[in-house]
C-alpha atoms as a PDB file:
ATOM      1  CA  UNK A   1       5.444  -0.919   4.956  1.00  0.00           C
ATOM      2  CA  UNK A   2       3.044  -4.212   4.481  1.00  0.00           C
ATOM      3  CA  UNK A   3       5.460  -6.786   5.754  1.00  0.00           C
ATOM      4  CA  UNK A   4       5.671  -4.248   8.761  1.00  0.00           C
ATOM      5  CA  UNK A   5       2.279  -4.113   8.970  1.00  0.00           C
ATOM      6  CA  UNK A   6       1.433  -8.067   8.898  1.00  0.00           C
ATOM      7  CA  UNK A   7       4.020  -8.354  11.029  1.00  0.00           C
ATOM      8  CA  UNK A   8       2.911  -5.914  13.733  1.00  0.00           C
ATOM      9  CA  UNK A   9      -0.649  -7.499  13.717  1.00  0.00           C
ATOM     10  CA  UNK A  10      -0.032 -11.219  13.191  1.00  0.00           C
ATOM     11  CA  UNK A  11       3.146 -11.439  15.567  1.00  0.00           C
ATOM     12  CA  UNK A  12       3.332  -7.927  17.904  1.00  0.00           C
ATOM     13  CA  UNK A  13       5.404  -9.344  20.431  1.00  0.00           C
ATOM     14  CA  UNK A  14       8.084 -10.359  17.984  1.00  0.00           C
ATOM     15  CA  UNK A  15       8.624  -6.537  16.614  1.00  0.00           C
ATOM     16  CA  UNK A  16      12.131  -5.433  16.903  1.00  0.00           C
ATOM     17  CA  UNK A  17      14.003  -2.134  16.135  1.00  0.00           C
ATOM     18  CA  UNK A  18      15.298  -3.300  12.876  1.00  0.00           C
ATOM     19  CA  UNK A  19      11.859  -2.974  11.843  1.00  0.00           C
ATOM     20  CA  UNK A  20      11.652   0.384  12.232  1.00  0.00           C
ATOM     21  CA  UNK A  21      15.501   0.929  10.970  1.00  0.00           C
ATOM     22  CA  UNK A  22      13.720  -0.972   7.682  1.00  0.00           C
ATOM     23  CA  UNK A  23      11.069   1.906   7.223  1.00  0.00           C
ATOM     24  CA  UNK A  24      13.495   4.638   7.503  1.00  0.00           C
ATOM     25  CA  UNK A  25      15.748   2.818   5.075  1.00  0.00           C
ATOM     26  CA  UNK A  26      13.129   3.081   2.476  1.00  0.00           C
ATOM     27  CA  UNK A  27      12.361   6.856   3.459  1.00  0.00           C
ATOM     28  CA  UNK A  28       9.851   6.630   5.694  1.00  0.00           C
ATOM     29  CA  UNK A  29      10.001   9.639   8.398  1.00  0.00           C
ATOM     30  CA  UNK A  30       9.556   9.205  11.923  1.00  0.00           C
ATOM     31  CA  UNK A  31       6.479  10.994  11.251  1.00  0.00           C
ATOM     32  CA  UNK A  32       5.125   8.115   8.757  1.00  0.00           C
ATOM     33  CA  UNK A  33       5.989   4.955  11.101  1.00  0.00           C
ATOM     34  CA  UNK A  34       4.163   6.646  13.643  1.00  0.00           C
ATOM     35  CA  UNK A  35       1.217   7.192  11.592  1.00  0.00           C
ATOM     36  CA  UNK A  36       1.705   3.688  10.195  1.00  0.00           C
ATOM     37  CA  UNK A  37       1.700   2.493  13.415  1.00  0.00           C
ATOM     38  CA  UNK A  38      -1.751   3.778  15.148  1.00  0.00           C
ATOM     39  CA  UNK A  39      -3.605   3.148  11.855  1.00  0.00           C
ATOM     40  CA  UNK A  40      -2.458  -0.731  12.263  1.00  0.00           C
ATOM     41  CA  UNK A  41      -2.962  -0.278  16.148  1.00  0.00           C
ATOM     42  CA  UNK A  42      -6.080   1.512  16.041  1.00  0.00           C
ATOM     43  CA  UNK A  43      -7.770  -1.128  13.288  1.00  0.00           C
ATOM     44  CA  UNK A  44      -6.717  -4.056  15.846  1.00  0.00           C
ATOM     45  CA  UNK A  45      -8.435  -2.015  18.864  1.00  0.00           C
ATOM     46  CA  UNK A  46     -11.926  -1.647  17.070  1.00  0.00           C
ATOM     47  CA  UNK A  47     -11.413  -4.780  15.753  1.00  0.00           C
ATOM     48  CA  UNK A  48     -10.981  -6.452  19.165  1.00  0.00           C
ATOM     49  CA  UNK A  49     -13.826  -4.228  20.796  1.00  0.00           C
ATOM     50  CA  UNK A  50     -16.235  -5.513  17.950  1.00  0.00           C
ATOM     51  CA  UNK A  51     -15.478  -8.970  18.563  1.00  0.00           C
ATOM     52  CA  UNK A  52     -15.399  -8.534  22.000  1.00  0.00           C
ATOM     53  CA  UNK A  53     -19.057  -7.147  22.318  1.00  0.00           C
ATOM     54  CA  UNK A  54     -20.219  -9.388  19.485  1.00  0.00           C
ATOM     55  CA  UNK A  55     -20.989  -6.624  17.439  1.00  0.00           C
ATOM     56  CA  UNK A  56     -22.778  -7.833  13.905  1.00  0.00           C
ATOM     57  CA  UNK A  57     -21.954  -6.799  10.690  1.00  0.00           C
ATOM     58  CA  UNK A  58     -24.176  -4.500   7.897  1.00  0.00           C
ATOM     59  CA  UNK A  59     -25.967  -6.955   5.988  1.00  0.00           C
ATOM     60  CA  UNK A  60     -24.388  -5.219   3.051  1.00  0.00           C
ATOM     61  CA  UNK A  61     -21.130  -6.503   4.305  1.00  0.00           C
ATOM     62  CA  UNK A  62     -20.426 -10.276   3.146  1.00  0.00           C
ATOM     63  CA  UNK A  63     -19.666 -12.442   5.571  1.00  0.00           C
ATOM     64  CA  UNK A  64     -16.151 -14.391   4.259  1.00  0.00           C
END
């Protein structure tokens, strides 16, 4: 599930069906790679929209 993960948010464009095939293989349903998949989608969404708008952090957040 992480390598699918990195890979789906460093590289999206390179994500093939085998990846998929690799979840099931390990017992994930089609129920979990969906979920999987809109957590890592919606993270990269808000992400973008933050950055986009220039939104600041909490100063309780450190900066890294």
């Amino acid at each position: 599930m992480l390598e699918y993960s990195v890979k789906l948010t460093h590289t999206p464009g390179d994500m093939v069906v085998g990846d998929v095939e690799a979840l099931r293989s390990e017992g994930f349903t089609d129920r979990d790679i969906l979920d999987i998949t809109e957590v890592i989608g919606y993270y990269a969404y808000v992400n973008r929209i933050a950055d986009g708008l220039g939104v600041q952090t909490e100063s309780w957040i450190p900066d890294e």
